[in-house]
Structures are given as structure tokens and as C-alpha cells.
PDB file of N, CA and C in Angstrom:
ATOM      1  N   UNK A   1     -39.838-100.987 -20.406  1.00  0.00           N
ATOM      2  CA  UNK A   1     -38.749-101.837 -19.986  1.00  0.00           C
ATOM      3  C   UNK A   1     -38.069-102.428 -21.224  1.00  0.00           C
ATOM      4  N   UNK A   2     -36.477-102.549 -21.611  1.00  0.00           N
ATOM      5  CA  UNK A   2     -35.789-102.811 -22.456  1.00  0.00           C
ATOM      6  C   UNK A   2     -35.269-104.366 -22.139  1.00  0.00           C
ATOM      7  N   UNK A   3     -35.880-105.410 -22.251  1.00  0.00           N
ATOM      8  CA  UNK A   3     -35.468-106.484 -21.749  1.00  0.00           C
ATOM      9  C   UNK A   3     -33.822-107.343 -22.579  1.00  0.00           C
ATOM     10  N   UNK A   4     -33.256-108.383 -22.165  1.00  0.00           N
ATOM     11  CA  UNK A   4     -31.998-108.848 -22.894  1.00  0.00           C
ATOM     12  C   UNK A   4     -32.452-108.719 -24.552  1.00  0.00           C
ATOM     13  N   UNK A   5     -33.752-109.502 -25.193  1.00  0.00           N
ATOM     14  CA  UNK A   5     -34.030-109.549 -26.019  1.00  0.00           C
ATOM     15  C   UNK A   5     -34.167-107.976 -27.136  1.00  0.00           C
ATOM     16  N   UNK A   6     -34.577-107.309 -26.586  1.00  0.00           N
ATOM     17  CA  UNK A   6     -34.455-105.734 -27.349  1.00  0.00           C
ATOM     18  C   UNK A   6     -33.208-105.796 -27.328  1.00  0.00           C
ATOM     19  N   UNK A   7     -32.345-105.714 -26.449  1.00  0.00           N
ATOM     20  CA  UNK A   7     -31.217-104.885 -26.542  1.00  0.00           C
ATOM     21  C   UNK A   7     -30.509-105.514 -27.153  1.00  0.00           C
ATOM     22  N   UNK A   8     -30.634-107.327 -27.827  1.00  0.00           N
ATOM     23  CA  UNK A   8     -29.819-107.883 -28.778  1.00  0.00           C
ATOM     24  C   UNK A   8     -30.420-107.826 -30.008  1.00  0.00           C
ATOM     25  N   UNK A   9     -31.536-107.560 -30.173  1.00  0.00           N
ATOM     26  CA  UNK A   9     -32.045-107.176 -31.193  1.00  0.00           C
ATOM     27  C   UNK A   9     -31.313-105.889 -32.207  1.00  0.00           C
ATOM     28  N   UNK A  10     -31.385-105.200 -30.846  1.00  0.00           N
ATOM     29  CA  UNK A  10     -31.330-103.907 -31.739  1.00  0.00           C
ATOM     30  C   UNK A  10     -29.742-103.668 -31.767  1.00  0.00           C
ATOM     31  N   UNK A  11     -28.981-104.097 -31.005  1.00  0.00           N
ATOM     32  CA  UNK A  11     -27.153-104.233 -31.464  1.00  0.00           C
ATOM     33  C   UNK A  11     -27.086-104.858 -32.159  1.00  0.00           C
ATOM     34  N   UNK A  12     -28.231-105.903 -33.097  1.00  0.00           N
ATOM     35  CA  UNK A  12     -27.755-106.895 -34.309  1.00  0.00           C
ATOM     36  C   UNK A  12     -27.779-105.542 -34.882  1.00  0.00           C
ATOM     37  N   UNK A  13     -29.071-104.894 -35.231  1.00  0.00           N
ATOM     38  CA  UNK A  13     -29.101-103.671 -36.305  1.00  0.00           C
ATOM     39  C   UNK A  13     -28.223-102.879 -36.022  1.00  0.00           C
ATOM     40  N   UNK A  14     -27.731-101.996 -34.757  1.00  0.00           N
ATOM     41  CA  UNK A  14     -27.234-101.511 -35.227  1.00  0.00           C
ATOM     42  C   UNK A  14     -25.432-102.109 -35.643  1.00  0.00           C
ATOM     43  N   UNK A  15     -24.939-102.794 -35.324  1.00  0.00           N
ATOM     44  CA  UNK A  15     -23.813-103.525 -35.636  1.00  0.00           C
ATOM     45  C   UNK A  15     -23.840-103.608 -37.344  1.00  0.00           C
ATOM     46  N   UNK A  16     -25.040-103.874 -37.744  1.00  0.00           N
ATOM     47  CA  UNK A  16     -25.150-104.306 -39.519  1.00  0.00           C
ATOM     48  C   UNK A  16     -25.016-102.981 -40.194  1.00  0.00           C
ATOM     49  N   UNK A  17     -25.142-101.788 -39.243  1.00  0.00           N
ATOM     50  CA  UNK A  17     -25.261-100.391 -40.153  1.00  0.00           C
ATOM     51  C   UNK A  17     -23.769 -99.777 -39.681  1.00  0.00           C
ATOM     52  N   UNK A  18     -23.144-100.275 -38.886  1.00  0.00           N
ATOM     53  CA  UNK A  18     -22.083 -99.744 -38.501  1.00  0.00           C
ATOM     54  C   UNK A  18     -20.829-100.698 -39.520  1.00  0.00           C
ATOM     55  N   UNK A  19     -21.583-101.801 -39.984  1.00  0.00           N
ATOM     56  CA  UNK A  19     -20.835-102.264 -40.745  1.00  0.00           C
ATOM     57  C   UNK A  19     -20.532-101.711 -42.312  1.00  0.00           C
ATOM     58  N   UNK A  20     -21.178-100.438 -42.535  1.00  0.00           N
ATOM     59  CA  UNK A  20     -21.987-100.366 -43.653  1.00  0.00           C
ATOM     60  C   UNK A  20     -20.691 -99.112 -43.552  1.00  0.00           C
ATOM     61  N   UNK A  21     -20.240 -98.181 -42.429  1.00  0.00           N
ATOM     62  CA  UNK A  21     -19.132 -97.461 -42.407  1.00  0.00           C
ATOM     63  C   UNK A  21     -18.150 -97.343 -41.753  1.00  0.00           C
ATOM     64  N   UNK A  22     -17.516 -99.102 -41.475  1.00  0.00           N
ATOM     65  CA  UNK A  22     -16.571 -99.989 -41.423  1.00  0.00           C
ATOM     66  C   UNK A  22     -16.339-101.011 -41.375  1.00  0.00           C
ATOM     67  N   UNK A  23     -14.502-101.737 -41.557  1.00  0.00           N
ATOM     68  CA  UNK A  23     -15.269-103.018 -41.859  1.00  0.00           C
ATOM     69  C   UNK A  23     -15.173-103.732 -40.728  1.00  0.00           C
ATOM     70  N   UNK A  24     -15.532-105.028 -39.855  1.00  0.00           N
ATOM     71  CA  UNK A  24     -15.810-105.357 -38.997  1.00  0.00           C
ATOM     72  C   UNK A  24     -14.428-105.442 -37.722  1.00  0.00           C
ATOM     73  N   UNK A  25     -13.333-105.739 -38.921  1.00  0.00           N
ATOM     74  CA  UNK A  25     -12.050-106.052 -38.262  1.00  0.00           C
ATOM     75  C   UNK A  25     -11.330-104.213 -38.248  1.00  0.00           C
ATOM     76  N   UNK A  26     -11.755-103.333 -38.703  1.00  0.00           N
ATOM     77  CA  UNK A  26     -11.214-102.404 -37.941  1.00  0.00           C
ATOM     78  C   UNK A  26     -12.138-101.942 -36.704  1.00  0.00           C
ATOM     79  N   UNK A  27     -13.165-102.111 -36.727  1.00  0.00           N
ATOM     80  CA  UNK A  27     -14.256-101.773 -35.432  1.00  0.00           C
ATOM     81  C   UNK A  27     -13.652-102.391 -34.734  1.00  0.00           C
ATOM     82  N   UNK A  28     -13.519-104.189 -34.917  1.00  0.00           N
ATOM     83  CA  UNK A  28     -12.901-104.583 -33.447  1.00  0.00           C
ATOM     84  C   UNK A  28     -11.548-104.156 -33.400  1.00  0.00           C
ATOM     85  N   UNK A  29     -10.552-104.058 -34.159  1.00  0.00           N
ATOM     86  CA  UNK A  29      -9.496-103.186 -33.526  1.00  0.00           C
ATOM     87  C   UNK A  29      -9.015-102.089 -32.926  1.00  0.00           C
ATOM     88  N   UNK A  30      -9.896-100.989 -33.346  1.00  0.00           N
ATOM     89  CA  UNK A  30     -10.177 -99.706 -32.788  1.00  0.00           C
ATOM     90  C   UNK A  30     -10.637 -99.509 -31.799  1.00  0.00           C
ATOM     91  N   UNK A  31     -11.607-100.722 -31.418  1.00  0.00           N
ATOM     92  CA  UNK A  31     -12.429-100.582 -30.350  1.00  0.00           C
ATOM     93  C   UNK A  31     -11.747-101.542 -29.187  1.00  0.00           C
ATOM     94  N   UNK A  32     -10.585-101.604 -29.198  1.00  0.00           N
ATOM     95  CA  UNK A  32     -10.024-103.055 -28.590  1.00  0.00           C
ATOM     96  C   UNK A  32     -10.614-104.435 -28.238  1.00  0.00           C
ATOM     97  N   UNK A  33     -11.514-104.627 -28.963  1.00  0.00           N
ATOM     98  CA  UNK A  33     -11.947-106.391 -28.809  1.00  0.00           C
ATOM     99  C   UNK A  33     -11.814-106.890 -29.545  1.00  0.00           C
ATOM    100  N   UNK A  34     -12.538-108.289 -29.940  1.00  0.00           N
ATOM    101  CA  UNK A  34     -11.541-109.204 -30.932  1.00  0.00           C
ATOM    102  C   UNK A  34     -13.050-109.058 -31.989  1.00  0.00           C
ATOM    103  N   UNK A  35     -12.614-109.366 -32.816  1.00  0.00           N
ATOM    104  CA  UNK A  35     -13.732-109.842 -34.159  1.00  0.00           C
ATOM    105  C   UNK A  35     -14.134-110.685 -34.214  1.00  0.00           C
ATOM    106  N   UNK A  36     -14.665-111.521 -33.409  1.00  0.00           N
ATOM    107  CA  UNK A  36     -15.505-112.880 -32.453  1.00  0.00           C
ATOM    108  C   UNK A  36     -16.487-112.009 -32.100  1.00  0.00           C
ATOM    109  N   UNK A  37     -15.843-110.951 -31.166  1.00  0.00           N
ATOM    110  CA  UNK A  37     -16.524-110.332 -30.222  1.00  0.00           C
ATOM    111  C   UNK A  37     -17.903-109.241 -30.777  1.00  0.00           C
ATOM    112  N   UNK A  38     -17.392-108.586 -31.823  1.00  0.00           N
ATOM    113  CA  UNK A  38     -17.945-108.205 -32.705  1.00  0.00           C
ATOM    114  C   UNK A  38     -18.865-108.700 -33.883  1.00  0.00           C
ATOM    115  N   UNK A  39     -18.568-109.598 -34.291  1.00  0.00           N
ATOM    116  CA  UNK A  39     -19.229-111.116 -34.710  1.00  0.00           C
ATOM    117  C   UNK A  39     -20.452-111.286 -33.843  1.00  0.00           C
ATOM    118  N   UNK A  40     -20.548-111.352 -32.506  1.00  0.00           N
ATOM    119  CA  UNK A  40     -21.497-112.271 -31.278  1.00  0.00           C
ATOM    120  C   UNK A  40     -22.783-111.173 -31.404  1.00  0.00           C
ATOM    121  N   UNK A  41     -21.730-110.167 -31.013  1.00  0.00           N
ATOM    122  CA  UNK A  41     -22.956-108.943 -31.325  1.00  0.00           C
ATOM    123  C   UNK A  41     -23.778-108.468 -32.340  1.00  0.00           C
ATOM    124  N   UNK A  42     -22.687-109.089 -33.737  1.00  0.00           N
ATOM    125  CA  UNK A  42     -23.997-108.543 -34.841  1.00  0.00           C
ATOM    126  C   UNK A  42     -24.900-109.857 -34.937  1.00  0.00           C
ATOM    127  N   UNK A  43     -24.643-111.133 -34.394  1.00  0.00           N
ATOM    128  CA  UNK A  43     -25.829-111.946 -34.171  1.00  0.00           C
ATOM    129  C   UNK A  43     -26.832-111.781 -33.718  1.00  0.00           C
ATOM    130  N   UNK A  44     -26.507-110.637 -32.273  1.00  0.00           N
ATOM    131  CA  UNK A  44     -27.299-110.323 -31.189  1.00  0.00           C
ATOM    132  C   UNK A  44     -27.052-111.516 -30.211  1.00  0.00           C
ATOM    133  N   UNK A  45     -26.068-112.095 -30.229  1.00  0.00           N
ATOM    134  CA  UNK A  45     -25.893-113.023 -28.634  1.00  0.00           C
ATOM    135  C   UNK A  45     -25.563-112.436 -27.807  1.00  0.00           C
ATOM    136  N   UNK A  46     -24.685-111.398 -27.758  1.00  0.00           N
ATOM    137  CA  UNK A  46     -24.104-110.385 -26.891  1.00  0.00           C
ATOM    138  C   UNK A  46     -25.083-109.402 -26.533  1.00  0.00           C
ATOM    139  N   UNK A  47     -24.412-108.312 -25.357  1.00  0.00           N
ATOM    140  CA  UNK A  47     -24.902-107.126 -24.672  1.00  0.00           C
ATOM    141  C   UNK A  47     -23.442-106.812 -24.508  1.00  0.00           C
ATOM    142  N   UNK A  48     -22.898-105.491 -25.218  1.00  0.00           N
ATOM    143  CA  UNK A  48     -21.884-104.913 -24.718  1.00  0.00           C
ATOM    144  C   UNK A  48     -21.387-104.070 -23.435  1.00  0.00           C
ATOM    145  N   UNK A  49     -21.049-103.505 -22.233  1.00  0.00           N
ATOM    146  CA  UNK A  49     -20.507-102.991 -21.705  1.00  0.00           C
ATOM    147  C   UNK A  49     -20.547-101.271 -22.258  1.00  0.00           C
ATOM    148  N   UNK A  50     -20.756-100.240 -21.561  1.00  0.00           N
ATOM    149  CA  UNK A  50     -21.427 -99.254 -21.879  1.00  0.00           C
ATOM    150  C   UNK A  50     -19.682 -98.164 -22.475  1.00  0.00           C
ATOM    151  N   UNK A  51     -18.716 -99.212 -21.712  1.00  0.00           N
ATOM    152  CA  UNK A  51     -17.018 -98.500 -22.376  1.00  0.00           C
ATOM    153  C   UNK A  51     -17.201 -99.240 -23.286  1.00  0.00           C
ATOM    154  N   UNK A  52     -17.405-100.739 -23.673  1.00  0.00           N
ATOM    155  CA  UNK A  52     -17.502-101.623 -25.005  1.00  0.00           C
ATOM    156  C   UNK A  52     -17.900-100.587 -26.308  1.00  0.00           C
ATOM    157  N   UNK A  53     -19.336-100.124 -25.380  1.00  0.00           N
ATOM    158  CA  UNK A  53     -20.293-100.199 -26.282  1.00  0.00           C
ATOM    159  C   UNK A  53     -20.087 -98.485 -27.224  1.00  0.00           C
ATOM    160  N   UNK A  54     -19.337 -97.075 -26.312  1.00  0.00           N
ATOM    161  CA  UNK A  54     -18.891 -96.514 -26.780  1.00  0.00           C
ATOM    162  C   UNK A  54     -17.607 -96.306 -27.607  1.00  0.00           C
ATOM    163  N   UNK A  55     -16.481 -97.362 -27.088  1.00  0.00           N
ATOM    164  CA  UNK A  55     -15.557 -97.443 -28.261  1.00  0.00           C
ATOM    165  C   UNK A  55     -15.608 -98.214 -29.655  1.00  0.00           C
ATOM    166  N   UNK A  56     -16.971 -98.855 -29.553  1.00  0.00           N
ATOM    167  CA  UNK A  56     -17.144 -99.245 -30.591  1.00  0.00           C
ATOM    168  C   UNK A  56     -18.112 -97.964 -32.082  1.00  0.00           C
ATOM    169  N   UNK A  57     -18.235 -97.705 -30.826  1.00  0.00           N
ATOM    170  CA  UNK A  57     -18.983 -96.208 -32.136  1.00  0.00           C
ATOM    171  C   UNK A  57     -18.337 -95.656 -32.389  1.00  0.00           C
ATOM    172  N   UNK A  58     -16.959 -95.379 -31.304  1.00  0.00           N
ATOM    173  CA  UNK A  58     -15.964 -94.011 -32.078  1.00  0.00           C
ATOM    174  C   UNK A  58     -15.101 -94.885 -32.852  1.00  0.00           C
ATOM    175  N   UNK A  59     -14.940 -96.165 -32.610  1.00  0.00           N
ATOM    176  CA  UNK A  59     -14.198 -96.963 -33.731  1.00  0.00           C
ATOM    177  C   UNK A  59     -14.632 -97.045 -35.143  1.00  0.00           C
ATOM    178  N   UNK A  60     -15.828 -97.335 -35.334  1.00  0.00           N
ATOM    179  CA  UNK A  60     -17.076 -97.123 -36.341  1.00  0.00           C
ATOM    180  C   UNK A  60     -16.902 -95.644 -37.337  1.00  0.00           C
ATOM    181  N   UNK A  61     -16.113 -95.094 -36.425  1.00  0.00           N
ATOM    182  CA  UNK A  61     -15.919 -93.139 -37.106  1.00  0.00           C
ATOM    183  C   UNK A  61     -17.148 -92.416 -36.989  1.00  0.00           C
ATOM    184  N   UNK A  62     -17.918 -92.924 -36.224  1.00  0.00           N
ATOM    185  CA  UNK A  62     -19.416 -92.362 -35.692  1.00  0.00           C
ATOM    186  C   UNK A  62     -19.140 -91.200 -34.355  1.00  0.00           C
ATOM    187  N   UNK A  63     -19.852 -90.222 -34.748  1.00  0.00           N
ATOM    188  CA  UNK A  63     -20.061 -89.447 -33.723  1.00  0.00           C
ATOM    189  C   UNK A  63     -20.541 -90.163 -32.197  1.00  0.00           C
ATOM    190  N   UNK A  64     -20.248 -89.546 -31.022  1.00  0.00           N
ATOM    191  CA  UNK A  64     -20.846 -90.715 -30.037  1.00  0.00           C
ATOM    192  C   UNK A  64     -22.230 -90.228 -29.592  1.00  0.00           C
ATOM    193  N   UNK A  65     -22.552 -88.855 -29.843  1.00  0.00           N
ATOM    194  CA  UNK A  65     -24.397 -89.000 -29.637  1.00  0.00           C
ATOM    195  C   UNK A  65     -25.117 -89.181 -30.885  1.00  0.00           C
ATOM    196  N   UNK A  66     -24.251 -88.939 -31.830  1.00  0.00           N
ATOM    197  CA  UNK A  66     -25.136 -89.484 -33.272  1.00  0.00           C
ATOM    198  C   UNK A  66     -25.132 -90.867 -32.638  1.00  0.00           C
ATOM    199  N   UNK A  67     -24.526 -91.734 -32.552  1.00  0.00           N
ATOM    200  CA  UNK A  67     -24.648 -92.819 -32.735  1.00  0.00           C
ATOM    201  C   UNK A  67     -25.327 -93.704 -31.261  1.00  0.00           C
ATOM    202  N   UNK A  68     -25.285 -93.236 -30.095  1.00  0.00           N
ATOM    203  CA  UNK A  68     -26.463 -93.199 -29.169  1.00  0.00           C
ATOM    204  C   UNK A  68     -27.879 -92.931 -29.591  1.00  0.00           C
ATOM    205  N   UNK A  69     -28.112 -92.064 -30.099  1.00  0.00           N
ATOM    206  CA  UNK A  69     -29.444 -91.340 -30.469  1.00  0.00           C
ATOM    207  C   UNK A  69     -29.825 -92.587 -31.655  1.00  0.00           C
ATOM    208  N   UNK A  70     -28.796 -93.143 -32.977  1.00  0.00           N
ATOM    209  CA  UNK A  70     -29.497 -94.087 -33.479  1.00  0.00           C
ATOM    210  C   UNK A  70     -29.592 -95.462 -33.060  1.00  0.00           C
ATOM    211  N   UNK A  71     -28.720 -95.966 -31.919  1.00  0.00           N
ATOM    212  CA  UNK A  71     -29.227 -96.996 -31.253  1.00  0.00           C
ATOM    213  C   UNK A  71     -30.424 -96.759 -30.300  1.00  0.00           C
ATOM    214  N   UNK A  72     -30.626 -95.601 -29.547  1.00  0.00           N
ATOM    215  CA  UNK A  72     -32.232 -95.688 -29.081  1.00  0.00           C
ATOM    216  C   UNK A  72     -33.319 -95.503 -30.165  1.00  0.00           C
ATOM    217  N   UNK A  73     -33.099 -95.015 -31.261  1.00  0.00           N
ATOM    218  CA  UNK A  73     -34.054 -95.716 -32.340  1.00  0.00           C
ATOM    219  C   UNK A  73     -33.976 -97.159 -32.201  1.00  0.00           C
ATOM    220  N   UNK A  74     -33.064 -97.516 -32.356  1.00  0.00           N
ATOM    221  CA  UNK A  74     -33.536 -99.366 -33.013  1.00  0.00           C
ATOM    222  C   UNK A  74     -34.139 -99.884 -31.484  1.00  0.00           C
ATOM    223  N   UNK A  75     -33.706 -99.586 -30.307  1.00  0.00           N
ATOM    224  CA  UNK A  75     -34.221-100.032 -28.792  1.00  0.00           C
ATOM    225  C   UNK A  75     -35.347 -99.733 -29.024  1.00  0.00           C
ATOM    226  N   UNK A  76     -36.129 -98.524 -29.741  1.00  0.00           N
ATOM    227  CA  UNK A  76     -37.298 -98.502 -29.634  1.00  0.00           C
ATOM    228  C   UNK A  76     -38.415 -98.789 -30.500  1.00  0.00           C
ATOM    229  N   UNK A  77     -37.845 -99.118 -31.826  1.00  0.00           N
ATOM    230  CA  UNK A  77     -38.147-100.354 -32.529  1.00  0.00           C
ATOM    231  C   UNK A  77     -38.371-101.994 -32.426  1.00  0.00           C
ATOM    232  N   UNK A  78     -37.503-101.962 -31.970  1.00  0.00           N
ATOM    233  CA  UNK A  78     -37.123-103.397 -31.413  1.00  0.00           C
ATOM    234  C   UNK A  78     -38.689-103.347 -29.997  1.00  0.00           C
ATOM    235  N   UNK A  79     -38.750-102.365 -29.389  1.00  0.00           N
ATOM    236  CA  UNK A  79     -39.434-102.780 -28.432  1.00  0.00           C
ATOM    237  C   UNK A  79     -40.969-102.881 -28.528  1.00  0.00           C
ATOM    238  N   UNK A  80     -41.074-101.792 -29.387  1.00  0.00           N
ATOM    239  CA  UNK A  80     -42.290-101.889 -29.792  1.00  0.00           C
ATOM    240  C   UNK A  80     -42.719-103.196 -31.307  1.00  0.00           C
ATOM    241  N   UNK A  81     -41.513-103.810 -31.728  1.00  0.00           N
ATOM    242  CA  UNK A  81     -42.234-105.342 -32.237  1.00  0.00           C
ATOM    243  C   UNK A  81     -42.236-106.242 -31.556  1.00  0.00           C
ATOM    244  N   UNK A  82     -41.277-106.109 -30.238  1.00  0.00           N
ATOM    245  CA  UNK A  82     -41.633-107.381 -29.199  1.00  0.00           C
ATOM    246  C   UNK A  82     -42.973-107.046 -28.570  1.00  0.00           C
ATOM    247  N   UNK A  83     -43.673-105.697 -28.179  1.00  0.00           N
ATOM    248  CA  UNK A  83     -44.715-105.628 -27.895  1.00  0.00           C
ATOM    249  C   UNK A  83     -45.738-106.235 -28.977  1.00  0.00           C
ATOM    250  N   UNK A  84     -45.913-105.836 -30.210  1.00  0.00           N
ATOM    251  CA  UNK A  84     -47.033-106.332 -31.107  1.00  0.00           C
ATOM    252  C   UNK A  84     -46.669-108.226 -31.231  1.00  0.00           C
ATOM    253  N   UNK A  85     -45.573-108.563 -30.724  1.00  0.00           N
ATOM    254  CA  UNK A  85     -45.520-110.054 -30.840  1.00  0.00           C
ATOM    255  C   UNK A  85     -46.388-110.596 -29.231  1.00  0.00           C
ATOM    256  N   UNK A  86     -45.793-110.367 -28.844  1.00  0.00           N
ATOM    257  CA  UNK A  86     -46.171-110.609 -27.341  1.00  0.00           C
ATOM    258  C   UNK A  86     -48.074-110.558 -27.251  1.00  0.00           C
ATOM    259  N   UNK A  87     -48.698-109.353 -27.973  1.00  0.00           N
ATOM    260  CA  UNK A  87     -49.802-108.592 -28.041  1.00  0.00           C
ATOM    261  C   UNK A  87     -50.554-109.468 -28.338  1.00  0.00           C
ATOM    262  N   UNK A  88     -50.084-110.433 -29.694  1.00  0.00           N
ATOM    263  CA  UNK A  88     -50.845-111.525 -31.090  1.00  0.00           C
ATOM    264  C   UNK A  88     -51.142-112.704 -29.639  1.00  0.00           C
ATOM    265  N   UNK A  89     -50.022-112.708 -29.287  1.00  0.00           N
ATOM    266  CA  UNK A  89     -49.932-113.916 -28.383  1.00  0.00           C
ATOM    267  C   UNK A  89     -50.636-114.245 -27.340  1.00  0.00           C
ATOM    268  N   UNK A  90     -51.261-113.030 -26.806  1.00  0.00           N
ATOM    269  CA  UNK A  90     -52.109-113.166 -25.614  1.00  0.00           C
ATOM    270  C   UNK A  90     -53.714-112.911 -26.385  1.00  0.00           C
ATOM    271  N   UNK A  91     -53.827-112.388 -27.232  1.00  0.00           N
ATOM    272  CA  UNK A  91     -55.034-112.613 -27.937  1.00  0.00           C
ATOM    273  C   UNK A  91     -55.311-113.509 -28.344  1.00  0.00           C
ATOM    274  N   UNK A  92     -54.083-114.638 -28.972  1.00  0.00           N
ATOM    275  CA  UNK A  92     -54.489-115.931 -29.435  1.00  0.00           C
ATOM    276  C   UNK A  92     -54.843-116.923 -28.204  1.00  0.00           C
ATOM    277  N   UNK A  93     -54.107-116.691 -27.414  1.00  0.00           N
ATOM    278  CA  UNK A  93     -54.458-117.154 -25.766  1.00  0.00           C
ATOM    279  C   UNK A  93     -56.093-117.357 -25.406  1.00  0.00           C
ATOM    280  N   UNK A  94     -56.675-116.298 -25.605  1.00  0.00           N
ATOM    281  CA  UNK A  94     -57.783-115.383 -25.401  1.00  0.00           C
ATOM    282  C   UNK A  94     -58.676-115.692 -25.833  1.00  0.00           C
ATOM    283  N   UNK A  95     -58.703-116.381 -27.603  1.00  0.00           N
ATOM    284  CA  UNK A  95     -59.283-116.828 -28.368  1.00  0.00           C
ATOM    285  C   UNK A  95     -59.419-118.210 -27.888  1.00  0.00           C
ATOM    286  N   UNK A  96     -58.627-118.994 -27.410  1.00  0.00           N
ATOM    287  CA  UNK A  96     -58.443-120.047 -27.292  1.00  0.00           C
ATOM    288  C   UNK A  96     -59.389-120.661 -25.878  1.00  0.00           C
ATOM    289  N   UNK A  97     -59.075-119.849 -25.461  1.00  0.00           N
ATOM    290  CA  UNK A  97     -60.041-120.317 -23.977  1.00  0.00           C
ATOM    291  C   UNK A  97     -61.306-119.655 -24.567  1.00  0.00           C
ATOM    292  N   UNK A  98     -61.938-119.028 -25.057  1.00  0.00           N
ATOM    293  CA  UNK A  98     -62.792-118.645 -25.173  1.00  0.00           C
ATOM    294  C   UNK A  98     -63.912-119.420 -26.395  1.00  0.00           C
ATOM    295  N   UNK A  99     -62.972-120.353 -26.566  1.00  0.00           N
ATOM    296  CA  UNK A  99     -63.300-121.154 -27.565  1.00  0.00           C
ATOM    297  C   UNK A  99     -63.775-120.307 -29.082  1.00  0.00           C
ATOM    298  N   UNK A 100     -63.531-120.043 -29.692  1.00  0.00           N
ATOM    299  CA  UNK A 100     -63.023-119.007 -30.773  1.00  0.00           C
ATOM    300  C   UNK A 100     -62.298-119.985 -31.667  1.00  0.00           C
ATOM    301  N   UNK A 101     -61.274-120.197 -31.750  1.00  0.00           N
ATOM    302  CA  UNK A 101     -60.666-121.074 -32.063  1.00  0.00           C
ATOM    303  C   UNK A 101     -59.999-122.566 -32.046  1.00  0.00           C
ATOM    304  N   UNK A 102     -59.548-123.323 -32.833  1.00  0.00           N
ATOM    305  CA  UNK A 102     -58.952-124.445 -32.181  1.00  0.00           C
ATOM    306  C   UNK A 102     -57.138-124.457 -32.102  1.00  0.00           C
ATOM    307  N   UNK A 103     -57.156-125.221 -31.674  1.00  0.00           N
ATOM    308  CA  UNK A 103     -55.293-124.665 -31.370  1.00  0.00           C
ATOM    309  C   UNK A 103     -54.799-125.423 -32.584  1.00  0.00           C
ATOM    310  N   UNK A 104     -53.371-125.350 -33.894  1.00  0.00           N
ATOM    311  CA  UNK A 104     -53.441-125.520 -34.718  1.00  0.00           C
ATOM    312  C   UNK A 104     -52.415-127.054 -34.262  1.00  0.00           C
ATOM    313  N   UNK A 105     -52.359-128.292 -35.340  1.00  0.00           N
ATOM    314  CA  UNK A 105     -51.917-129.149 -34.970  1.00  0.00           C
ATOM    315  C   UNK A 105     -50.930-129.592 -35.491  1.00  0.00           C
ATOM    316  N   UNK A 106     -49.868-130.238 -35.145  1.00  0.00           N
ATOM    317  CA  UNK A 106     -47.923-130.740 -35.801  1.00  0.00           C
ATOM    318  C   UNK A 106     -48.457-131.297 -36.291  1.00  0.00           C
ATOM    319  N   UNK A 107     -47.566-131.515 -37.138  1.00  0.00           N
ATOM    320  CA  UNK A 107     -47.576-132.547 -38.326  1.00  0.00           C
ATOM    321  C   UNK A 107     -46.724-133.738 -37.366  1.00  0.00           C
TER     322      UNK A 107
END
């Protein structure tokens, strides 16, 4: 499952590599949205629209399955470090009731 969080994850990356072969304000012009819009997404606040999300690759001068094929890389990057985060987290859980550890304390 690709939850909101992957999929802004991995449009920050790929947005930062698409920046790398254009510059941000012709992507959003080419792609008809504004450079806000484009902006939101390389934060990862956004989820583009799947017409968004292809005129922004052919705006980019990217092939459109090259550039599918390297956004399901980063989706599947992205998913598999939210898994090893998630993973730490329920082990530390685990530890914790099990008394193993003590829980660490604020300053």
C-alpha cells in the first residue's frame, strides 16, 4: 500500500531530479500550473493529478515511461523506509512493555 506520505515523499525526489533537467518555472509553464504549484510538490505537500502529474514530465523534456518507471523507483523507496521506520517503532513498543527498556525522558 502507497499511503499520502510515500507518494509525497517520493514527488519531493522526484521533483528535485526533474529540477536537475529544468528549471522550475519552465516545468510549471509547460506543464500549465503555476510555480507555487510546483514549489508545494517539491516540498512534498502536494499529490498531483495523474494529467498534472504527466504534463509535468513531458514539460521536464522527460520521456513519459522513462519518467513513470523512475517515479515508481522512488514510490518504492520511499516505501520501503517508511516500512523500516514504522518496523524500529513497534519493536521499541515491544521493548517497552516488555520491560527491556525505559522510555527516554524531555528535557
Amino acid at each position: 500500500m502507497f499511503d499520502d506520505e510515500v507518494h509525497k515523499n517520493a514527488m519531493k525526489e522526484f521533483i528535485a531530479f526533474l529540477r536537475t533537467l529544468n528549471t522550475q518555472k519552465n516545468i510549471a509553464f509547460f506543464s500549465d500550473v503555476s510555480r507555487e504549484y510546483i514549489r508545494h510538490l517539491g516540498k512534498g505537500e502536494k499529490i498531483p493529478t495523474i494529467r498534472v502529474f504527466f504534463n509535468i514530465i513531458e514539460a521536464a523534456g522527460m520521456d513519459l515511461k522513462e519518467g513513470l518507471n523512475l517515479y515508481i523507483d522512488y514510490l518504492q523507496k520511499q516505501k520501503m523506509a517508511l516500512a523500516a521506520d514504522r518496523n524500529k517503532g513497534l519493536e521499541y513498543i515491544q521493548k517497552l512493555k516488555a520491560g527491556k527498556i525505559r522510555p527516554k525522558k524531555t528535557p
